[in-house]
C-alpha atoms as a PDB file:
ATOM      1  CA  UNK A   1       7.391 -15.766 -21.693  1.00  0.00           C
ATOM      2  CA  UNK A   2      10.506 -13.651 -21.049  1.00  0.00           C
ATOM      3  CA  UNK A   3      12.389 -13.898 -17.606  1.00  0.00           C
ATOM      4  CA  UNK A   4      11.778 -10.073 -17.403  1.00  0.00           C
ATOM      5  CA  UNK A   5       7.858 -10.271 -18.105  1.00  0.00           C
ATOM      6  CA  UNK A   6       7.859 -13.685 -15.242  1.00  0.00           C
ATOM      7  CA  UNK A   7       8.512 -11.203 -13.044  1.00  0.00           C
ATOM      8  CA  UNK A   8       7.046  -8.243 -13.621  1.00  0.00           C
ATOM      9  CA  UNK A   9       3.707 -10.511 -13.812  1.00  0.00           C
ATOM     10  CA  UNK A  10       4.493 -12.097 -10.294  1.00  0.00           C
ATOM     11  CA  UNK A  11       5.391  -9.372  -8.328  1.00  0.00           C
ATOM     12  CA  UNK A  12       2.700  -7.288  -9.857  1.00  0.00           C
ATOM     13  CA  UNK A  13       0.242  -9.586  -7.830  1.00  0.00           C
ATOM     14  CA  UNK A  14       2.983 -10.203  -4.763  1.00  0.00           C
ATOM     15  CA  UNK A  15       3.035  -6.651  -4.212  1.00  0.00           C
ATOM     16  CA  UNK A  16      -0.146  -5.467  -4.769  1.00  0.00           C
ATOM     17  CA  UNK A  17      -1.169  -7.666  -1.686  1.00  0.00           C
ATOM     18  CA  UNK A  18       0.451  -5.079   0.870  1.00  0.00           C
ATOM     19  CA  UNK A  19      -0.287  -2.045  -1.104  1.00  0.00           C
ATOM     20  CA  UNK A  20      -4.044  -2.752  -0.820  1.00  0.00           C
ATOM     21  CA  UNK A  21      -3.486  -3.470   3.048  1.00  0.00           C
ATOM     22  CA  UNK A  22      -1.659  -0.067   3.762  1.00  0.00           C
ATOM     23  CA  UNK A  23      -4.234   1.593   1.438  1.00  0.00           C
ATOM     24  CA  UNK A  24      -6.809   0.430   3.489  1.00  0.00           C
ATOM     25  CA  UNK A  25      -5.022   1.771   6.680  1.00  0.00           C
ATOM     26  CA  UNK A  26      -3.973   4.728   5.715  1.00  0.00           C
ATOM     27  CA  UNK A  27      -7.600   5.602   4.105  1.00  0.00           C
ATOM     28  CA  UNK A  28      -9.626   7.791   5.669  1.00  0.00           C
ATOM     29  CA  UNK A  29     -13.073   7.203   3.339  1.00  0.00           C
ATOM     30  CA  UNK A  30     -16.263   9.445   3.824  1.00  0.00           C
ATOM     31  CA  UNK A  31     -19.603   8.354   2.520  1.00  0.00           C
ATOM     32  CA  UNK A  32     -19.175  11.360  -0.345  1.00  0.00           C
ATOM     33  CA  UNK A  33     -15.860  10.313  -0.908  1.00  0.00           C
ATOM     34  CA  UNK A  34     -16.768   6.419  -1.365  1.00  0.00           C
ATOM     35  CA  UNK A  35     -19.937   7.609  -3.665  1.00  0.00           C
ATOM     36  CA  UNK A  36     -17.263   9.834  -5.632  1.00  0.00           C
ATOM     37  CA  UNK A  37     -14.936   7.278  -5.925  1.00  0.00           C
ATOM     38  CA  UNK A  38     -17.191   4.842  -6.844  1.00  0.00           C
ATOM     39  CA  UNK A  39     -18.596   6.534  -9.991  1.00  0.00           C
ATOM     40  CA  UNK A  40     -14.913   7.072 -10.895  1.00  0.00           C
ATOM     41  CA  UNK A  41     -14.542   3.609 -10.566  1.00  0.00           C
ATOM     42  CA  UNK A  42     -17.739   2.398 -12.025  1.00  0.00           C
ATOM     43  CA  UNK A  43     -16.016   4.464 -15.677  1.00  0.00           C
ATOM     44  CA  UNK A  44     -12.966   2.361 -15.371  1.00  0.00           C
ATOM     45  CA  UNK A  45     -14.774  -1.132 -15.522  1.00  0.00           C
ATOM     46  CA  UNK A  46     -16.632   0.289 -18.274  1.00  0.00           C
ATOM     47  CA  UNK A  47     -13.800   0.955 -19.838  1.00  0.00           C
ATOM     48  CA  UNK A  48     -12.524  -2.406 -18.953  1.00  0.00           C
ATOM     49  CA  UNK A  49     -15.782  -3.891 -19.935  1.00  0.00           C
ATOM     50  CA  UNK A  50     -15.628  -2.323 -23.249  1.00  0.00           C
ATOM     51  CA  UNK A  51     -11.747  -3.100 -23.995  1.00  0.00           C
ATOM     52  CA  UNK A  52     -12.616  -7.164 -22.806  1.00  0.00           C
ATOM     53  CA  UNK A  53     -15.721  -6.976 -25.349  1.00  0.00           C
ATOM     54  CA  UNK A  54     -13.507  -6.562 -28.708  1.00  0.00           C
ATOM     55  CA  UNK A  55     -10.631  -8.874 -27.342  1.00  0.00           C
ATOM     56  CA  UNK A  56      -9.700 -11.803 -28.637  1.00  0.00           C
ATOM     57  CA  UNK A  57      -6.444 -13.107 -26.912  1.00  0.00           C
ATOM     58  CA  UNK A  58      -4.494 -15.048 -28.489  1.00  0.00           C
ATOM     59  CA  UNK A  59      -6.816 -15.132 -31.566  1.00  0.00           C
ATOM     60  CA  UNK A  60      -6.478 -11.896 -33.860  1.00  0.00           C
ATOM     61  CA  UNK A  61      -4.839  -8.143 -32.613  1.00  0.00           C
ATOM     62  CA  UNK A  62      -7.115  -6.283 -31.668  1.00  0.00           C
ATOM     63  CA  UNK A  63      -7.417  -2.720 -33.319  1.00  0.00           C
ATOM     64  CA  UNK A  64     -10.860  -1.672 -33.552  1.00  0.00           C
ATOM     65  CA  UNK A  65     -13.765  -0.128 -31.149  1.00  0.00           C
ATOM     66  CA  UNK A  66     -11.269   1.353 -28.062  1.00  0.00           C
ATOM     67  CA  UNK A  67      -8.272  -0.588 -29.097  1.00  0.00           C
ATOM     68  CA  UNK A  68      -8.421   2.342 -32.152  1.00  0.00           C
ATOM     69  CA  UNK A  69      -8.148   5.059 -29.931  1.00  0.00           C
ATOM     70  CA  UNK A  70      -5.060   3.282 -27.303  1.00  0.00           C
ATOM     71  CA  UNK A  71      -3.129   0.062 -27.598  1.00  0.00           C
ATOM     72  CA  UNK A  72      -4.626  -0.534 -23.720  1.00  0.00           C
ATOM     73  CA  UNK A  73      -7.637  -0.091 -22.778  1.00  0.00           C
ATOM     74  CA  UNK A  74      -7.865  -2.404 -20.235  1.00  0.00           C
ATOM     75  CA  UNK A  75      -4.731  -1.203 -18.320  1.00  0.00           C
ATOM     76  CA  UNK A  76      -6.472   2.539 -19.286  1.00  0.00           C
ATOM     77  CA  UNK A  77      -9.690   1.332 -17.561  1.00  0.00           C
ATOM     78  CA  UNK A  78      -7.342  -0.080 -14.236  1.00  0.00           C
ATOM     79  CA  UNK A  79      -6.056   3.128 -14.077  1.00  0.00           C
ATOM     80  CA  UNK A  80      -9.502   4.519 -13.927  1.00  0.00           C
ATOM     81  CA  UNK A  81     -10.692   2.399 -11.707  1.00  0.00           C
ATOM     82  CA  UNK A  82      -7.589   3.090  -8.988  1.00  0.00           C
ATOM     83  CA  UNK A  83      -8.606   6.761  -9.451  1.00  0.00           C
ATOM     84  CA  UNK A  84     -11.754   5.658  -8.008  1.00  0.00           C
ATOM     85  CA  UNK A  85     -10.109   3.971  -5.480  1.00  0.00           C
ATOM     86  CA  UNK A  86      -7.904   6.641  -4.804  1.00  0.00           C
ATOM     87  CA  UNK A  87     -10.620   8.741  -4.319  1.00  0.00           C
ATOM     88  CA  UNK A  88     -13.257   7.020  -2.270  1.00  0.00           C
ATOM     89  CA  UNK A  89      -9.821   6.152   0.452  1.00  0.00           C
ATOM     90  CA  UNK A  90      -9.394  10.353   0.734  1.00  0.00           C
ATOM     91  CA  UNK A  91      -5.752   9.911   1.785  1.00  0.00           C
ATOM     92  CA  UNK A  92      -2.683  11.631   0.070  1.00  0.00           C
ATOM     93  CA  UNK A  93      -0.833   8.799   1.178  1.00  0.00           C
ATOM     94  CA  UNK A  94      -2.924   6.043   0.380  1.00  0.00           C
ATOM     95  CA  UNK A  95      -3.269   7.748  -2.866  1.00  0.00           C
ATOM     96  CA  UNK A  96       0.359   8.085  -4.106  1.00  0.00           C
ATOM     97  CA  UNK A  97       1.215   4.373  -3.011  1.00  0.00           C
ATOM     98  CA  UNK A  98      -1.614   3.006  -4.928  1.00  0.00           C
ATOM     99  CA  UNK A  99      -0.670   5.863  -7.835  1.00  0.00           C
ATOM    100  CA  UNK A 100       3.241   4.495  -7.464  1.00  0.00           C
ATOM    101  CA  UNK A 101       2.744   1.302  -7.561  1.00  0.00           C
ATOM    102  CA  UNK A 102       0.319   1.414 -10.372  1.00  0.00           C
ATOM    103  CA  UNK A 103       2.852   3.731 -12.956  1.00  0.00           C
ATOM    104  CA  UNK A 104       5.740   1.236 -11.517  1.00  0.00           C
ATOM    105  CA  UNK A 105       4.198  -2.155 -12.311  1.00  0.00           C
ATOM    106  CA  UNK A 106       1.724  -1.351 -15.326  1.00  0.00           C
ATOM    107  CA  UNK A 107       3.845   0.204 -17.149  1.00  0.00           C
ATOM    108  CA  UNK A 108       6.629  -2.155 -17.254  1.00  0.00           C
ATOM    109  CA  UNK A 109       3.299  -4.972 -17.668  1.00  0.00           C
ATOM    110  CA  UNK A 110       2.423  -3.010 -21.104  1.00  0.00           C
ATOM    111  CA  UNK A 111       5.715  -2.869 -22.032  1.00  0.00           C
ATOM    112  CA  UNK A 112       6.416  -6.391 -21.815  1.00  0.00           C
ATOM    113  CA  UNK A 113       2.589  -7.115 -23.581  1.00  0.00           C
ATOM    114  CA  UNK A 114       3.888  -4.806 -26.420  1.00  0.00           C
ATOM    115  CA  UNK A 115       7.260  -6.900 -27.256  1.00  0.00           C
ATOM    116  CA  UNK A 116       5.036 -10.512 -26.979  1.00  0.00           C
ATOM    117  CA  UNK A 117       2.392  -8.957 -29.686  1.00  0.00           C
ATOM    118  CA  UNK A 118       5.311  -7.865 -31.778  1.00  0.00           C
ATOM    119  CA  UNK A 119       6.484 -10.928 -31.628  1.00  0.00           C
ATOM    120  CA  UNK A 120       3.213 -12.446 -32.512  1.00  0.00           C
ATOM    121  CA  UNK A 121       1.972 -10.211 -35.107  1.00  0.00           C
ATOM    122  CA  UNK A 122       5.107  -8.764 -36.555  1.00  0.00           C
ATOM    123  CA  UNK A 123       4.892  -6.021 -39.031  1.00  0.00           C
ATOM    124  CA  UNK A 124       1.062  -5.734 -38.179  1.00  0.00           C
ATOM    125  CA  UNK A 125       1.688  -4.855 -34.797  1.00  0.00           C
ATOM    126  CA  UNK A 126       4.471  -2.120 -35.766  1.00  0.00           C
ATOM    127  CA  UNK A 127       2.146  -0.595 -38.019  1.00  0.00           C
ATOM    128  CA  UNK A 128      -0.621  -0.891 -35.672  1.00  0.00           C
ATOM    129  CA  UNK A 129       1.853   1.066 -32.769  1.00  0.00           C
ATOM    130  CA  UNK A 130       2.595   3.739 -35.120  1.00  0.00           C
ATOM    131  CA  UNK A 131      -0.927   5.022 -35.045  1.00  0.00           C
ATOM    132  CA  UNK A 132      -2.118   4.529 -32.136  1.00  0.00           C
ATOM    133  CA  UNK A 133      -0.820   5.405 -28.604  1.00  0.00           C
ATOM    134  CA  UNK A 134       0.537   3.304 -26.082  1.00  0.00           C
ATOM    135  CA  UNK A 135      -1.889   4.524 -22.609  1.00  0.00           C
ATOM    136  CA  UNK A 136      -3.324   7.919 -23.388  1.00  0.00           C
ATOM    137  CA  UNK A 137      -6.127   7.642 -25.614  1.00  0.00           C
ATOM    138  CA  UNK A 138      -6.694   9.333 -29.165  1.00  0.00           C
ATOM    139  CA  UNK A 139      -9.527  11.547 -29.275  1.00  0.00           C
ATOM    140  CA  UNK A 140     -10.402  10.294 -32.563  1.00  0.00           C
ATOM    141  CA  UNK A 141     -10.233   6.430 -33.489  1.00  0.00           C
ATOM    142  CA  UNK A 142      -6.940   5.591 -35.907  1.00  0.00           C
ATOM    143  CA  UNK A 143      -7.842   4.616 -39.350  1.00  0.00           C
ATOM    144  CA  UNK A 144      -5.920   1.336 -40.921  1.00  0.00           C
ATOM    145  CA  UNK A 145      -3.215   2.571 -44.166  1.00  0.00           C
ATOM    146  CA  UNK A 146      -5.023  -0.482 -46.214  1.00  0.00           C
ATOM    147  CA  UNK A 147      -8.197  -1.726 -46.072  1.00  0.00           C
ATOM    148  CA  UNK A 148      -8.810  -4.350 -43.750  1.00  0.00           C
ATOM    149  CA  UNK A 149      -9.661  -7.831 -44.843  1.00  0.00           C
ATOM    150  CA  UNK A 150     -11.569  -8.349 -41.458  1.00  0.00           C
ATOM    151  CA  UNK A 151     -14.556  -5.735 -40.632  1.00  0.00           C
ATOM    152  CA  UNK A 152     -14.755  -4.731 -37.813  1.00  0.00           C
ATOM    153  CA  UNK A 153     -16.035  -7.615 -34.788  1.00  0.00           C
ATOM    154  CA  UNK A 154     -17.846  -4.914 -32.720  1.00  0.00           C
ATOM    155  CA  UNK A 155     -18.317  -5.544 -28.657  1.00  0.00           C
ATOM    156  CA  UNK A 156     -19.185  -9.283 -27.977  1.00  0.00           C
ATOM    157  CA  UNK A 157     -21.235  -9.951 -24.355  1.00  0.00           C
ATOM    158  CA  UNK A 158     -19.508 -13.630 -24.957  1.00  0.00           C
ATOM    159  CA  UNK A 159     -16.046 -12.716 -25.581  1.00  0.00           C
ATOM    160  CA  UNK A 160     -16.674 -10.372 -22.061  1.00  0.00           C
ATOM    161  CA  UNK A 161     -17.775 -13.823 -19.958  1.00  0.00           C
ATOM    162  CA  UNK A 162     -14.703 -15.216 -22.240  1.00  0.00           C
ATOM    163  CA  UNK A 163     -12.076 -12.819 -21.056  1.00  0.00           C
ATOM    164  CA  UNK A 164     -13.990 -13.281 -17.594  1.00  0.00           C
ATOM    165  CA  UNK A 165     -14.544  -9.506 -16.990  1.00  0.00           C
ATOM    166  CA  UNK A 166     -16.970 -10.133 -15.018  1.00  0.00           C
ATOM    167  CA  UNK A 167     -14.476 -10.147 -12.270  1.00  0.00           C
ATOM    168  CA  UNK A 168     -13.162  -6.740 -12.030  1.00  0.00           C
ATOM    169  CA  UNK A 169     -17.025  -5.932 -11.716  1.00  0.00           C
ATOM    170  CA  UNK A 170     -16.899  -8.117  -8.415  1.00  0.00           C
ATOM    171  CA  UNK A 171     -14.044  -7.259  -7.509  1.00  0.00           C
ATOM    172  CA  UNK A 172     -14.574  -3.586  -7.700  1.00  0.00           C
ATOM    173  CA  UNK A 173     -17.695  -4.094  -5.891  1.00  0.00           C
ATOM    174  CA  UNK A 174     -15.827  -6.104  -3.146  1.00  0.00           C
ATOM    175  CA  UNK A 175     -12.969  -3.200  -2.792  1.00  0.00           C
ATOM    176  CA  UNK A 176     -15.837  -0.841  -2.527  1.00  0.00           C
ATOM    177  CA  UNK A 177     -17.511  -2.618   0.575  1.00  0.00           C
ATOM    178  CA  UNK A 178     -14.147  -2.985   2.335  1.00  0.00           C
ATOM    179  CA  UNK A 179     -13.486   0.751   2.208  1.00  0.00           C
ATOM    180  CA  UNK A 180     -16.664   0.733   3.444  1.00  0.00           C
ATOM    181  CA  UNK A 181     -15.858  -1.444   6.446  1.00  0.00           C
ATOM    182  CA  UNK A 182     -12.824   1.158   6.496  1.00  0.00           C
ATOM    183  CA  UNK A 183     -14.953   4.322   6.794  1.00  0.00           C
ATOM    184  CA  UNK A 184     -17.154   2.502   9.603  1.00  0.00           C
ATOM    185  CA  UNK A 185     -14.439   1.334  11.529  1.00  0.00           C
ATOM    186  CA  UNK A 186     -12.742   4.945  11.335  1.00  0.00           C
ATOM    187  CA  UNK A 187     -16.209   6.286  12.503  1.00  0.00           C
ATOM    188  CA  UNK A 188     -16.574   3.923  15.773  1.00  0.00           C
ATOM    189  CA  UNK A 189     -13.610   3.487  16.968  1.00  0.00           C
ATOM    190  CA  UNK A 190     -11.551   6.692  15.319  1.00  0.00           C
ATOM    191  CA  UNK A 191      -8.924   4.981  13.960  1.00  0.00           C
END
């Protein structure tokens, strides 16, 4: 792994620590807001969910179900899901740190993802990024130049628990309740 990718990966997490902790303060959830937010969010780990389904790291590139229509759905489905977030904390400010810190560290994160797969898959990969988008989605799924000599793999519920997707879902769920906590706090004591 490249110095640069070391630490976009570490401080990703480092920083993300303190953004969720002034998100939280700076929040100013409603019940509507957290019910809003959570169906937003609730699209993004299917999203996820989906993405985690057809992925085999390490194993093959990936480049059917959603990986046809963007080269990352996962980081498409995070995105998602902090628009959820974003909405169920009803705060401008809460909203543009989580927004900033999200385009700052996810995009570098694809960017390094997209020189390791290169590197891994080589002319398969290029090809593969030709057709298909980087974040925004295709409406339509890209179709291969040659015929593939692997069908497609479809979603897997075993390569989900492999990829252990599982824990966005709890954590999601977790994030949800401490908004919660947020909004009640906010509610009996005003802050």
């Amino acid at each position: 792994m490249s110095q640069q990718r070391n630490f976009w990966m570490r401080w990703r997490v480092r920083v993300g620590y303190p953004v969720a902790v002034i998100y939280w303060l700076l929040a100013k959830p409603t019940p509507r807001a957290i019910l809003l937010g959570g169906i937003v969010a609730a699209c993004g780990l299917i999203i996820r969910g989906v993405a985690s389904g057809h992925l085999r790291k390490y194993e093959e590139l990936a480049t059917d179900g959603p990986y046809a229509r963007t080269r990352n759905p996962p980081y498409l489905g995070s995105a998602v899901l902090a628009v959820g977030f974003i909405t169920a904390g009803r705060s401008w400010w809460a909203g543009g740190i989580v927004g900033a810190y999200f385009a700052l560290f996810y995009y570098a994160v694809m960017r390094n993802e997209e020189s390791d797969l290169s590197a891994r898959y080589g002319e398969a990969f290029k090809e593969y990024a030709a057709r298909v988008p980087l974040f925004f989605p295709r409406i339509a799924a890209a179709r291969t130049t040659e015929p593939s000599a692997r069908p497609e793999t479809g979603f897997s519920w075993a390569q989900y628990r492999r990829n252990r997707e599982y824990q966005a879902f709890v954590g999601a769920l977790a994030g949800l309740g401490i908004v919660w906590v947020r909004m009640w706090i906010r509610m009996r004591f005003g802050h």
